[in-house]
Protein backbone atom coordinates (compact mmCIF):
# COMPACT_ATOMS: atom_id res chain seq x y z
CA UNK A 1 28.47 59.80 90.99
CA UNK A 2 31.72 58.27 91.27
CA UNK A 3 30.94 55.58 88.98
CA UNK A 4 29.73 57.99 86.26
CA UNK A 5 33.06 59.33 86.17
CA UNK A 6 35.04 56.54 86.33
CA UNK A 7 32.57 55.21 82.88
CA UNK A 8 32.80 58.56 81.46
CA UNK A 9 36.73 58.19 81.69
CA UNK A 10 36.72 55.36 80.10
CA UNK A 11 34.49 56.40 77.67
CA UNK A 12 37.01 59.42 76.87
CA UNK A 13 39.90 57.12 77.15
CA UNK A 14 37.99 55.20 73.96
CA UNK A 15 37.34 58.03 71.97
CA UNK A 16 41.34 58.87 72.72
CA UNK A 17 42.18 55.21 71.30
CA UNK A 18 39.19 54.99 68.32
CA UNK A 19 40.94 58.47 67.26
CA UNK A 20 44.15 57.13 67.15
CA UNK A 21 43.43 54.65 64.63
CA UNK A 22 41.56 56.55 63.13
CA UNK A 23 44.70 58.46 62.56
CA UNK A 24 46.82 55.61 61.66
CA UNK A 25 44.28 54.85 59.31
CA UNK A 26 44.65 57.75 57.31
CA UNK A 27 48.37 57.68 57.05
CA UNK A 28 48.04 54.70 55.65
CA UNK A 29 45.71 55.60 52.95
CA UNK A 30 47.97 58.57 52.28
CA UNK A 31 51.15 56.05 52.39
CA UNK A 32 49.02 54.18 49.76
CA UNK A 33 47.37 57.36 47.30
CA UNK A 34 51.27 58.32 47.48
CA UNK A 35 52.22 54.87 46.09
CA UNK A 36 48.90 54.64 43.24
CA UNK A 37 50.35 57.84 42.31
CA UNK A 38 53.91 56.89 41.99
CA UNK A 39 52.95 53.43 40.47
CA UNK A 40 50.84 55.41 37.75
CA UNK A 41 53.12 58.05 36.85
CA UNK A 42 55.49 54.75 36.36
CA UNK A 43 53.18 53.16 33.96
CA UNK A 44 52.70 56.48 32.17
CA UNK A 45 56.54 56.27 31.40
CA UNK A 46 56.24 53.36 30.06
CA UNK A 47 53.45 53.80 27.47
């Protein structure tokens, strides 16, 4: 029994760190649609 909690701990404390990046993950590909958008409005200046 004590085991099992001590895995499903760690299994939590995985979930914790997989969402996490998961979370960094997505503020980077909102950091980078930001910048496509900003780099296209740019080019639509220049046309």
């Amino acid at each position: 029994m004590e085991q099992r909690k001590c895995e499903n701990a760690d299994d939590t404390k995985q979930i914790v760190d997989d969402t996490k990046q998961i979370v960094d993950d997505t503020k980077q590909i909102v950091d980078d649609t930001k910048q496509i958008e900003d780099d296209t409005k740019q080019n639509k200046r220049r046309q």
